[in-house]
C-alpha atoms as a PDB file:
ATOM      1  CA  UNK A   1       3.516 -13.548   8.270  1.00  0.00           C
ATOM      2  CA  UNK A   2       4.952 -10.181   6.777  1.00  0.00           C
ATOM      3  CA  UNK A   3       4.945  -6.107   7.850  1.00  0.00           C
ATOM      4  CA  UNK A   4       6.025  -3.318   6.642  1.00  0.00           C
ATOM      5  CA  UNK A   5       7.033  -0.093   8.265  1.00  0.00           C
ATOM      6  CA  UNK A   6       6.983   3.256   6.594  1.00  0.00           C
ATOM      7  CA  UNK A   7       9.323   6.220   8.259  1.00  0.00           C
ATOM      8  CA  UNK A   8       9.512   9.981   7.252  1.00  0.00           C
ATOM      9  CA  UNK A   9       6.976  10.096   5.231  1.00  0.00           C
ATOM     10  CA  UNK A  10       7.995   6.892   3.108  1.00  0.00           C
ATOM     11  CA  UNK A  11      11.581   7.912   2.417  1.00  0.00           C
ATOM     12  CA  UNK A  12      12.330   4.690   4.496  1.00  0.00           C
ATOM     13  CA  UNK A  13      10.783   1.264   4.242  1.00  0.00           C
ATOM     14  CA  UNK A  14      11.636  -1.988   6.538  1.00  0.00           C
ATOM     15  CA  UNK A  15       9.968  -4.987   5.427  1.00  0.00           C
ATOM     16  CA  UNK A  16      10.307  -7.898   7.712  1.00  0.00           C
ATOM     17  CA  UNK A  17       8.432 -11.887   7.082  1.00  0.00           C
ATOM     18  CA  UNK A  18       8.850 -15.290   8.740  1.00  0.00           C
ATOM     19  CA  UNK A  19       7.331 -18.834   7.775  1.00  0.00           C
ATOM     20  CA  UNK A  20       6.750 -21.833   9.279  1.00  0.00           C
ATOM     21  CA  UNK A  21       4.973 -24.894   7.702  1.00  0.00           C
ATOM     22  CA  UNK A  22       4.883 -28.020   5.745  1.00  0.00           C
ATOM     23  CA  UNK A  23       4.243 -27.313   1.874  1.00  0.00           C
ATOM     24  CA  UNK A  24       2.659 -30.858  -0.023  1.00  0.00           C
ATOM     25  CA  UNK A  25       3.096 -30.362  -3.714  1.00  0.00           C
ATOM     26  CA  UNK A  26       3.959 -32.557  -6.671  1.00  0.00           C
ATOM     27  CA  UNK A  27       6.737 -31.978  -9.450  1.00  0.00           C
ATOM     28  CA  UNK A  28       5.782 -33.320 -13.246  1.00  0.00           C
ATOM     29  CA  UNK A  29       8.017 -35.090 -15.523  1.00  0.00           C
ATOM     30  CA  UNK A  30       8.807 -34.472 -19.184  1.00  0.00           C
ATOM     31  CA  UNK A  31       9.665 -36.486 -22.488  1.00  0.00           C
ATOM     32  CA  UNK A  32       9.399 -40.180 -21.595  1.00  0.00           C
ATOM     33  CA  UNK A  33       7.964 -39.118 -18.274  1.00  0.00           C
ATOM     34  CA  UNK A  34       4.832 -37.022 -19.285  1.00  0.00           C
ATOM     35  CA  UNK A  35       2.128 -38.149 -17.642  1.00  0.00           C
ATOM     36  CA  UNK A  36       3.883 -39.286 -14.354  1.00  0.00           C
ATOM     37  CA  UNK A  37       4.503 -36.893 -10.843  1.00  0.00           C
ATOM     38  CA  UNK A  38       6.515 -37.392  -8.212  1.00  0.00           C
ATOM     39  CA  UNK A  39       4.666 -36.424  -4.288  1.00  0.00           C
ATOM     40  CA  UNK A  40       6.881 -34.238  -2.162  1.00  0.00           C
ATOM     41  CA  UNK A  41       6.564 -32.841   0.994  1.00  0.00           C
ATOM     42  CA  UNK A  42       8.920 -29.828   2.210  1.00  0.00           C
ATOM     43  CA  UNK A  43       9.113 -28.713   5.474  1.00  0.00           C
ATOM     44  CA  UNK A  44      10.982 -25.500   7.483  1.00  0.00           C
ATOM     45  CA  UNK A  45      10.818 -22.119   8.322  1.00  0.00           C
ATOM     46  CA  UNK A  46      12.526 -18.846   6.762  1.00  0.00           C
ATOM     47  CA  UNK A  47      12.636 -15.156   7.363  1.00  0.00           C
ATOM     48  CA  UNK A  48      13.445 -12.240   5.219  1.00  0.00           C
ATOM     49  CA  UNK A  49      14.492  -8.606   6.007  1.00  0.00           C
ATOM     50  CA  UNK A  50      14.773  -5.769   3.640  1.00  0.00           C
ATOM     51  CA  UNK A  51      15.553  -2.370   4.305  1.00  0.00           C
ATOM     52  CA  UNK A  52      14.876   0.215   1.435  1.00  0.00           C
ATOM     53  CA  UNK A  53      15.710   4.307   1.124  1.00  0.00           C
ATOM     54  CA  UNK A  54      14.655   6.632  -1.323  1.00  0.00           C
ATOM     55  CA  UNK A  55      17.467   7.625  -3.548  1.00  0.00           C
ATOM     56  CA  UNK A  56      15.963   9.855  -6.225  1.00  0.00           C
ATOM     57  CA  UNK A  57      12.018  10.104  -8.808  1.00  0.00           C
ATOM     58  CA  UNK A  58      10.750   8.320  -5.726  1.00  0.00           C
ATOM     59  CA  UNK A  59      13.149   5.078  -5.988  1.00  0.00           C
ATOM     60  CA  UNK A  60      13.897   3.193  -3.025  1.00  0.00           C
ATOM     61  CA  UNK A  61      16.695   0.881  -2.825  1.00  0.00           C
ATOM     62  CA  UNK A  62      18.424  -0.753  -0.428  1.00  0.00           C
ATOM     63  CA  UNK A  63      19.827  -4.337   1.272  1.00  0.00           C
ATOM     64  CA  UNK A  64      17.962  -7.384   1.754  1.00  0.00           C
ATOM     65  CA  UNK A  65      18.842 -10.949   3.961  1.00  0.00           C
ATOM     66  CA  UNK A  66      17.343 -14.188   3.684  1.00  0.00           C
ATOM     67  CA  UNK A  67      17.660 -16.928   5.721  1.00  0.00           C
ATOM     68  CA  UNK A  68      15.784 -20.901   5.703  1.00  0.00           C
ATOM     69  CA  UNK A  69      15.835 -23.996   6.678  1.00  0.00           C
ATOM     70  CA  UNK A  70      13.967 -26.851   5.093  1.00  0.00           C
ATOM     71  CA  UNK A  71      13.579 -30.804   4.739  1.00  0.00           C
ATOM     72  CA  UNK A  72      12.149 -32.398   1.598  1.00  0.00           C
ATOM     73  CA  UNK A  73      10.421 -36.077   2.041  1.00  0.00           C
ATOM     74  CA  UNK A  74       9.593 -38.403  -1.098  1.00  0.00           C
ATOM     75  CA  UNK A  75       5.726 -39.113  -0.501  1.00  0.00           C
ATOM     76  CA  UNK A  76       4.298 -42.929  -2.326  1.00  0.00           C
ATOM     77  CA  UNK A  77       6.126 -43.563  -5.289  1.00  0.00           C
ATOM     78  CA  UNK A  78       3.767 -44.376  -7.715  1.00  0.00           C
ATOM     79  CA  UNK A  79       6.144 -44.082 -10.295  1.00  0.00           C
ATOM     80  CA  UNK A  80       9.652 -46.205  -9.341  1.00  0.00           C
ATOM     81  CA  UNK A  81      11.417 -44.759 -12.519  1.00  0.00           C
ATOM     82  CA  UNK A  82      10.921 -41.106 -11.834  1.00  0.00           C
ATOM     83  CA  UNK A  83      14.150 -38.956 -10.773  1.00  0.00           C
ATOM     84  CA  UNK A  84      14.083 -38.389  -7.077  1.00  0.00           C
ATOM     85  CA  UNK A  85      15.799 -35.076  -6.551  1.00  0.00           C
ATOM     86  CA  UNK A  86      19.404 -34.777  -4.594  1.00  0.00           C
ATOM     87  CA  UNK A  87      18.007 -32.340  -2.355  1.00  0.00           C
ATOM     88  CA  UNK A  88      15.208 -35.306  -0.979  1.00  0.00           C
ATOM     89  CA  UNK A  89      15.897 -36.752   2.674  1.00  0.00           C
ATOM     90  CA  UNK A  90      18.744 -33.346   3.423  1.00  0.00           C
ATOM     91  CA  UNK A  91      18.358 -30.847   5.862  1.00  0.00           C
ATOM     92  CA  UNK A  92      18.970 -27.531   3.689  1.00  0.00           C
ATOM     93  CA  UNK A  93      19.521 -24.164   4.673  1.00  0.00           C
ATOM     94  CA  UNK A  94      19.767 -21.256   2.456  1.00  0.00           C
ATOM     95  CA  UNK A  95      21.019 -17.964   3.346  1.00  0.00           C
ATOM     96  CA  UNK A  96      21.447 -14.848   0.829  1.00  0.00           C
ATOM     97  CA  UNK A  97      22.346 -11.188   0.792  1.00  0.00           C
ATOM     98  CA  UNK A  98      20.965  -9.102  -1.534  1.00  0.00           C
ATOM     99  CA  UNK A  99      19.853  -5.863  -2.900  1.00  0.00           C
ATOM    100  CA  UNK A 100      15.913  -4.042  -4.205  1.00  0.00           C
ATOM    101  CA  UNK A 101      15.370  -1.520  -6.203  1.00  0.00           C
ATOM    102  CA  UNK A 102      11.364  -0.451  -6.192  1.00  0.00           C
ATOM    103  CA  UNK A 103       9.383   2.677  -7.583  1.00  0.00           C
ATOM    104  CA  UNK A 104       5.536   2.773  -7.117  1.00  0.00           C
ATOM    105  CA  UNK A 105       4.371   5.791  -8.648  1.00  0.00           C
ATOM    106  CA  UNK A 106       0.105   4.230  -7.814  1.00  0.00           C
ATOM    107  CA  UNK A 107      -2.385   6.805  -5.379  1.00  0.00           C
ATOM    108  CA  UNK A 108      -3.755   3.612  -3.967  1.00  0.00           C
ATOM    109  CA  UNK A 109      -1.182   0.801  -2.890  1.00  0.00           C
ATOM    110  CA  UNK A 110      -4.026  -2.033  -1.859  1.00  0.00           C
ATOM    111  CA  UNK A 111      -6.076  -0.974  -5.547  1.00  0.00           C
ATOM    112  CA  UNK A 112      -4.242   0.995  -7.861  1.00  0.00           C
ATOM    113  CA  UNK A 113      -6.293   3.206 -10.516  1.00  0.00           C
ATOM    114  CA  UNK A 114      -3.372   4.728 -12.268  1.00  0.00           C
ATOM    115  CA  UNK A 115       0.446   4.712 -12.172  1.00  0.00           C
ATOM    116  CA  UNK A 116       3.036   2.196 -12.488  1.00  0.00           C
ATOM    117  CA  UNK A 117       4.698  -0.089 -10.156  1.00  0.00           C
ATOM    118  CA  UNK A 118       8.737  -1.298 -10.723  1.00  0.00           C
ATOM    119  CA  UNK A 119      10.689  -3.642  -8.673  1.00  0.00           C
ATOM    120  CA  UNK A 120      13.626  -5.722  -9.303  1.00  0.00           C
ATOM    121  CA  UNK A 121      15.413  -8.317  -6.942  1.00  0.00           C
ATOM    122  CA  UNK A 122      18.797  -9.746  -6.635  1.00  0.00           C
ATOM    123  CA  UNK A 123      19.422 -12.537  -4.095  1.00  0.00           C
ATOM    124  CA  UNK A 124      23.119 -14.356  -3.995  1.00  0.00           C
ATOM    125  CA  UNK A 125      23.436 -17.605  -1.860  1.00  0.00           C
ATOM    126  CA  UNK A 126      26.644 -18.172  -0.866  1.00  0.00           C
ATOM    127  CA  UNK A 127      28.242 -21.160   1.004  1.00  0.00           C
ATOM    128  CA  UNK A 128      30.554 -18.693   2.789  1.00  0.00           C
ATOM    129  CA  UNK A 129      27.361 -17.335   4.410  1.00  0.00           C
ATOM    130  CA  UNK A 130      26.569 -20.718   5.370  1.00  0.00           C
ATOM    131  CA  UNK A 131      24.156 -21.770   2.548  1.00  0.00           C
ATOM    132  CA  UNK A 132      24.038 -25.162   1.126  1.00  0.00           C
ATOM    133  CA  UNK A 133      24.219 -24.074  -2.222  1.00  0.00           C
ATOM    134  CA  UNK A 134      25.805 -21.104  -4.289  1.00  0.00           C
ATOM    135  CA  UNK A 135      23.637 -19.842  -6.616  1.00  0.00           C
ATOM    136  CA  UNK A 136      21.710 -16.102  -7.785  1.00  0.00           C
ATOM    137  CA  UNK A 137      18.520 -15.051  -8.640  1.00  0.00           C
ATOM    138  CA  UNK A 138      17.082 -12.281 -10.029  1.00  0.00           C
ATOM    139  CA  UNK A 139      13.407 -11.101 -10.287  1.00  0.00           C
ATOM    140  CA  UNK A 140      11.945  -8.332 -12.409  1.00  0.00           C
ATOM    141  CA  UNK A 141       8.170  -6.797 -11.955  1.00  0.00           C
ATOM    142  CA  UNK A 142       6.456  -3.708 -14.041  1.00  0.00           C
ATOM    143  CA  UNK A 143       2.746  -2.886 -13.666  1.00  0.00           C
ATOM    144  CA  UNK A 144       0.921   0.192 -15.039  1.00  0.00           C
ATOM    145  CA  UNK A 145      -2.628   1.132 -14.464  1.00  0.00           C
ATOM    146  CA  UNK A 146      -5.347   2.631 -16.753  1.00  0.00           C
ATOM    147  CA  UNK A 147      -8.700   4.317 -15.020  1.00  0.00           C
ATOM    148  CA  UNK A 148     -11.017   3.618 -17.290  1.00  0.00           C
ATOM    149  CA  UNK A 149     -13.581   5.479 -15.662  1.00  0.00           C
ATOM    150  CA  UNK A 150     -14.672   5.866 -12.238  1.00  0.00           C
ATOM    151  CA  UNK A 151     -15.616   1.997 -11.751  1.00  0.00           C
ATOM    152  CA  UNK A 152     -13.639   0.568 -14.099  1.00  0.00           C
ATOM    153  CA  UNK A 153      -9.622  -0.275 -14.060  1.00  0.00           C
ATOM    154  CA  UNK A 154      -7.079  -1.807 -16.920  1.00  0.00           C
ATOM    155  CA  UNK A 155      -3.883  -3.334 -15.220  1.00  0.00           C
ATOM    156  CA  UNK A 156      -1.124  -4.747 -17.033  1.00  0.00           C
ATOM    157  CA  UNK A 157       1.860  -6.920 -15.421  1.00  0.00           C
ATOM    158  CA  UNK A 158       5.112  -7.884 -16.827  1.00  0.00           C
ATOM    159  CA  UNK A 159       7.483 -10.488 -14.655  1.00  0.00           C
ATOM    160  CA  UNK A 160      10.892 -12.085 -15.380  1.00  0.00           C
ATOM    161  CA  UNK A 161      12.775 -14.227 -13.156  1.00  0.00           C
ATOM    162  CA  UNK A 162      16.451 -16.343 -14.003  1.00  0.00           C
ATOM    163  CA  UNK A 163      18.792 -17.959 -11.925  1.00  0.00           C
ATOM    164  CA  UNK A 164      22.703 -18.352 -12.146  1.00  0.00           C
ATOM    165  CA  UNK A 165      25.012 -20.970 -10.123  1.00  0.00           C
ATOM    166  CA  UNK A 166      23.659 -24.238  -9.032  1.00  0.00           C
ATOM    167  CA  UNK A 167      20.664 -23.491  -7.074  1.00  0.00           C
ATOM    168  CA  UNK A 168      18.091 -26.828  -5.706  1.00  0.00           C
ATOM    169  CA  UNK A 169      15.412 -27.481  -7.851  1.00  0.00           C
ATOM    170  CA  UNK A 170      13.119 -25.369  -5.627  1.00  0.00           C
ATOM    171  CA  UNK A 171      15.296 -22.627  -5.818  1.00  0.00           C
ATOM    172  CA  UNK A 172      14.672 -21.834  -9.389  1.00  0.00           C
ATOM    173  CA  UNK A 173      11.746 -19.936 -11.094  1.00  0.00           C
ATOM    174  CA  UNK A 174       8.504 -21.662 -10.558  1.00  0.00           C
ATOM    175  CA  UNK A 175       5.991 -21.379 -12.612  1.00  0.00           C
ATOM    176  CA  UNK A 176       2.448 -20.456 -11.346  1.00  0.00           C
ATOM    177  CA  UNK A 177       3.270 -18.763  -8.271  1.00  0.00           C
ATOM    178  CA  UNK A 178       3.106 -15.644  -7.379  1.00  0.00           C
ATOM    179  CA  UNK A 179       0.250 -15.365  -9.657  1.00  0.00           C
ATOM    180  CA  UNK A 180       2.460 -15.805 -12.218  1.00  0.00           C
ATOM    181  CA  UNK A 181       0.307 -16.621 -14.397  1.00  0.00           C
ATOM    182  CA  UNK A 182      -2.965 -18.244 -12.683  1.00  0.00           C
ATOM    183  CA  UNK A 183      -4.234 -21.250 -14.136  1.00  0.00           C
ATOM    184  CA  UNK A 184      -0.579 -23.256 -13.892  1.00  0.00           C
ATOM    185  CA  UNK A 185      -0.112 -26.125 -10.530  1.00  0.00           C
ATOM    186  CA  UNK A 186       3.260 -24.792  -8.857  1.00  0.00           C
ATOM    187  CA  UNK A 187       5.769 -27.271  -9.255  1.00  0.00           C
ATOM    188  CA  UNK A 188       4.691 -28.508 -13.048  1.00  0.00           C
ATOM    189  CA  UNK A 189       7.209 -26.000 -14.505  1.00  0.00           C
ATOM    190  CA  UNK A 190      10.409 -24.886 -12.538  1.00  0.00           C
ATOM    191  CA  UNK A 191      12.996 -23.671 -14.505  1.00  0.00           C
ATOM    192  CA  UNK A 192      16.056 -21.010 -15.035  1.00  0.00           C
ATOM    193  CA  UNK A 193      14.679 -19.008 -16.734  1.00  0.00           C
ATOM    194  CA  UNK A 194      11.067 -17.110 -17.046  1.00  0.00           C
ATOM    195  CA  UNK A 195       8.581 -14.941 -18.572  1.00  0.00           C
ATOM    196  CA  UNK A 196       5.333 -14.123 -18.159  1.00  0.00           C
ATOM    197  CA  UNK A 197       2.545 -10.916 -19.212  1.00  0.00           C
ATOM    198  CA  UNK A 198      -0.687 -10.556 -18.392  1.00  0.00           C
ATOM    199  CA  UNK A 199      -3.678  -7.942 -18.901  1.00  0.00           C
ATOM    200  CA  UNK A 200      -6.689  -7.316 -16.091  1.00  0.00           C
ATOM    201  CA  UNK A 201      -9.850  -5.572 -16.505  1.00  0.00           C
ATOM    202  CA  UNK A 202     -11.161  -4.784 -12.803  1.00  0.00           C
ATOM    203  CA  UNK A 203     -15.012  -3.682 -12.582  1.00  0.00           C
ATOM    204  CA  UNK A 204     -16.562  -2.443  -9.518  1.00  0.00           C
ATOM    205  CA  UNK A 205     -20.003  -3.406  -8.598  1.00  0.00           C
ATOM    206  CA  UNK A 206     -22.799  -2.091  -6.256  1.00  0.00           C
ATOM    207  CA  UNK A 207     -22.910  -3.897  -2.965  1.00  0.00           C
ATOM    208  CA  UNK A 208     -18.774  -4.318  -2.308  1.00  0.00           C
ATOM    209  CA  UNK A 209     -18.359  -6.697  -4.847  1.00  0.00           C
ATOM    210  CA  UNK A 210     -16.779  -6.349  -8.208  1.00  0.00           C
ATOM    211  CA  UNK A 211     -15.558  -8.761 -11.303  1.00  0.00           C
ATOM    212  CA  UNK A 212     -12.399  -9.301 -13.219  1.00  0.00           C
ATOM    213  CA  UNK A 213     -11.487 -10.907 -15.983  1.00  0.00           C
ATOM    214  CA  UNK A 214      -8.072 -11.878 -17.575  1.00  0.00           C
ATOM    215  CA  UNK A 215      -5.499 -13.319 -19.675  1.00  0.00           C
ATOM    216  CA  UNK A 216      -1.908 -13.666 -20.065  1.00  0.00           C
ATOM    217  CA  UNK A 217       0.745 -15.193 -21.968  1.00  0.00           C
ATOM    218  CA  UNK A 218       4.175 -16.679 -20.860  1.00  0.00           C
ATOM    219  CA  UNK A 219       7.217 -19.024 -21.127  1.00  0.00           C
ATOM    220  CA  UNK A 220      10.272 -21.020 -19.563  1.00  0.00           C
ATOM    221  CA  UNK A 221      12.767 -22.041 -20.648  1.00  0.00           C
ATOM    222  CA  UNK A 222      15.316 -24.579 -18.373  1.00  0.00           C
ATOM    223  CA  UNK A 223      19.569 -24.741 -17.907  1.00  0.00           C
ATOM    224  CA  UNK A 224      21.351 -27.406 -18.837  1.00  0.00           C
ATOM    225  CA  UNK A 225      21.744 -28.963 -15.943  1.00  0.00           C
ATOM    226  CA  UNK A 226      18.244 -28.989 -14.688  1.00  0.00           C
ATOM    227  CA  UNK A 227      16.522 -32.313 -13.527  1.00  0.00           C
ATOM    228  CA  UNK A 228      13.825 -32.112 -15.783  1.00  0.00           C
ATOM    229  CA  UNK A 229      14.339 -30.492 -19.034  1.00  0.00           C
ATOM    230  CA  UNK A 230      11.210 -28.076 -20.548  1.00  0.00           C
ATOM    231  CA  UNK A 231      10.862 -25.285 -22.811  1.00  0.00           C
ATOM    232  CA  UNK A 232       7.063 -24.196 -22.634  1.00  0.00           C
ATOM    233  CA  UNK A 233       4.509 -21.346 -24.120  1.00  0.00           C
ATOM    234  CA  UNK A 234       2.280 -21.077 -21.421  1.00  0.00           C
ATOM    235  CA  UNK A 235      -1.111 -18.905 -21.871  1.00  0.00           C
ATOM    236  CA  UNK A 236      -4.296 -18.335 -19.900  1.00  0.00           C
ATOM    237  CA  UNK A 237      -7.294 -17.058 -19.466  1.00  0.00           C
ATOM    238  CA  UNK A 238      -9.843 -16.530 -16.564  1.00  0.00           C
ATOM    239  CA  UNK A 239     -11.847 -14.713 -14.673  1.00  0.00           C
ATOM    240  CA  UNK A 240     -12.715 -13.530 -10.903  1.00  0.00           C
ATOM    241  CA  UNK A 241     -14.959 -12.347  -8.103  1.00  0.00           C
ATOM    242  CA  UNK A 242     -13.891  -9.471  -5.847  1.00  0.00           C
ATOM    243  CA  UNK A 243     -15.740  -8.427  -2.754  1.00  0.00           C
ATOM    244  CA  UNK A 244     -14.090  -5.367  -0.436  1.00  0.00           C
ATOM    245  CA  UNK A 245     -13.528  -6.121   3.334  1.00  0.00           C
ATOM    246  CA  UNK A 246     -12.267  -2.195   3.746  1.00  0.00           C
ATOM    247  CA  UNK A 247     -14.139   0.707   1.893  1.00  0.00           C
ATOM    248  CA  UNK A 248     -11.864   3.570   3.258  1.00  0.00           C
ATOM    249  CA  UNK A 249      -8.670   1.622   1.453  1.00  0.00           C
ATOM    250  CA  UNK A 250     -10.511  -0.252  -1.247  1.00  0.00           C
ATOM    251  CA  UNK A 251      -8.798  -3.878  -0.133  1.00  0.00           C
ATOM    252  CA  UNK A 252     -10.411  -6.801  -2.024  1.00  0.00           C
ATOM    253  CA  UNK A 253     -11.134 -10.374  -1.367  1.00  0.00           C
ATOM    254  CA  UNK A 254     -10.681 -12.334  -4.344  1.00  0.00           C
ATOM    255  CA  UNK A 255     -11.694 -15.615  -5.738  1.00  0.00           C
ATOM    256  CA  UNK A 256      -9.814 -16.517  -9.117  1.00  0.00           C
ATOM    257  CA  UNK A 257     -10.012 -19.272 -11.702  1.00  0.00           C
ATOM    258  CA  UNK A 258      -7.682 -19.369 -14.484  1.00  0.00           C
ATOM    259  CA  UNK A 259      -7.320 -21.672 -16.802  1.00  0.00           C
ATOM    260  CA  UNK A 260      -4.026 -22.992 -18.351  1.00  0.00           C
ATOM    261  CA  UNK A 261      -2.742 -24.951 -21.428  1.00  0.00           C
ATOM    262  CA  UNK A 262      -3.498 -28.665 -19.602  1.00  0.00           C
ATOM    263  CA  UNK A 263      -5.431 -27.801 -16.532  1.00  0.00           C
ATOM    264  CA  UNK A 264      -6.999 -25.353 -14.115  1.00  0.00           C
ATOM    265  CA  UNK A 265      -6.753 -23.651 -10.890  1.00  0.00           C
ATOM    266  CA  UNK A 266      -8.779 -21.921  -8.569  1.00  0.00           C
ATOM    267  CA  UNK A 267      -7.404 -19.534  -5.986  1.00  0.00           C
ATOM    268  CA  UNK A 268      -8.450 -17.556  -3.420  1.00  0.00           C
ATOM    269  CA  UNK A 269      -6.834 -14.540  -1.810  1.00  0.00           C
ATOM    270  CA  UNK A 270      -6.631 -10.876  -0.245  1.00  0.00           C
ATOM    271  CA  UNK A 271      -5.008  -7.747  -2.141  1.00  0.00           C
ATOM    272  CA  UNK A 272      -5.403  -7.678  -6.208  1.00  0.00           C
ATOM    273  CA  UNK A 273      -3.253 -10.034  -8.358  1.00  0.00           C
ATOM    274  CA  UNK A 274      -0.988  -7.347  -9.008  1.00  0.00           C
END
């Protein structure tokens, strides 16, 4: 759950989200252990606030606070020699301060036509703020949009995420989320470091629906202390359905499949991609 609150005419933005849920998701091995996966189950809650201004060539920047709780569980082993993770059978809690910097230069927030969109993240877990572990992370996002013509859109993303410290396996950048790219199972790559581009081409349709298709290209690379050690060139390629629940905002339904390097995925969702 997540809102947003726009004051004076945008020059302030508070963004507030909580979570609550179990999360059932697998992590991969490497080297002698390709082929084999390890079950997890994480459960918790968290909640984020952020609380932006605009500075100056409509940049908004600001503090941010995040706060969660979770507690990891080893589902059937089928595989006895496969790491098990320190962080398995520990109640965790991580808790950050931080800082955003955003610029979003787009006429249409839930479909952008033209424009760009910027936004980098800094998060630092501390111990002395009562987090298990003291790490950073930092997140960078650019889109720009091309109008084709009146039905047809070119979008371009560019996303790079590291970490510093020692942060919990989950903690790190993980691959395939956040649409980052589609086509990649979270959990088979998370690493320090991260990069990933893609290119969309959005069509509109009669009737509220629409089609997309796309492909992307990207990479990780992991620290030296990480529990499973990969350095991966990661493309894909797909394609989607869109069909509009709002006309008066243009906000899509989607229905994605991408597919990846050694599998598939198939998502569904509301909002574009990016």
């Amino acid at each position: 759950m997540i809102g947003q609150l726009f004051f004076k005419e945008d020059r302030y933005e508070l963004t507030a989200g909580y979570v609550h849920g179990n999360l059932d998701y697998n992590i991969y091995g490497e080297g002698p252990l390709q082929g084999q996966k390890l079950g997890l189950e994480q459960t918790g809650d968290g909640y984020m606030v952020e609380f932006l201004r605009r500075i100056a060539w409509r940049f908004l920047a600001g503090p941010r606070f995040i706060d969660g709780h979770s507690f990891i569980t080893v589902q059937k082993d089928q595989f006895p020699n496969f790491p098990i993770p320190p962080d398995a059978g520990l109640h965790t809690n991580l808790v950050a301060i931080g800082a955003k910097v955003t610029r979003d230069t787009t006429p249409n927030r839930f479909y952008p036509v033209d424009g760009t969109k910027f936004s980098f993240t800094s998060d630092f877990f501390s111990q002395s703020l009562g987090s298990k572990y003291s790490f950073q992370s930092y997140k960078t996002e650019y889109d720009k949009y091309w109008s084709l013509s009146r039905n047809q859109v070119l979008a371009y993303d560019a996303y790079l995420c590291a970490t510093g410290g020692t942060p919990p396996f989950y903690g790190n950048c993980i691959y395939g989320t956040g649409n980052e790219l589609r086509g990649y199972t979270a959990g088979q790559y998370f690493d320090r470091y991260m990069a990933a581009t893609q290119l969309e081409y959005r069509l509109v349709l009669p009737k509220r629906f629409g089609l997309v298709a796309f492909g992307g290209i990207g990479g990780v690379r992991a620290g030296d202390t990480q529990l499973l050690q990969s350095n991966h060139f990661l493309p894909d390629i797909g394609a989607g359905v869109r069909f509009m629940v709002s006309k008066k905002y243009h906000v899509n339904m989607r229905a994605d499949y991408g597919q990846g390097t050694n599998g598939h995925t198939f998502g569904l969702g509301v909002l574009e991609a990016f």
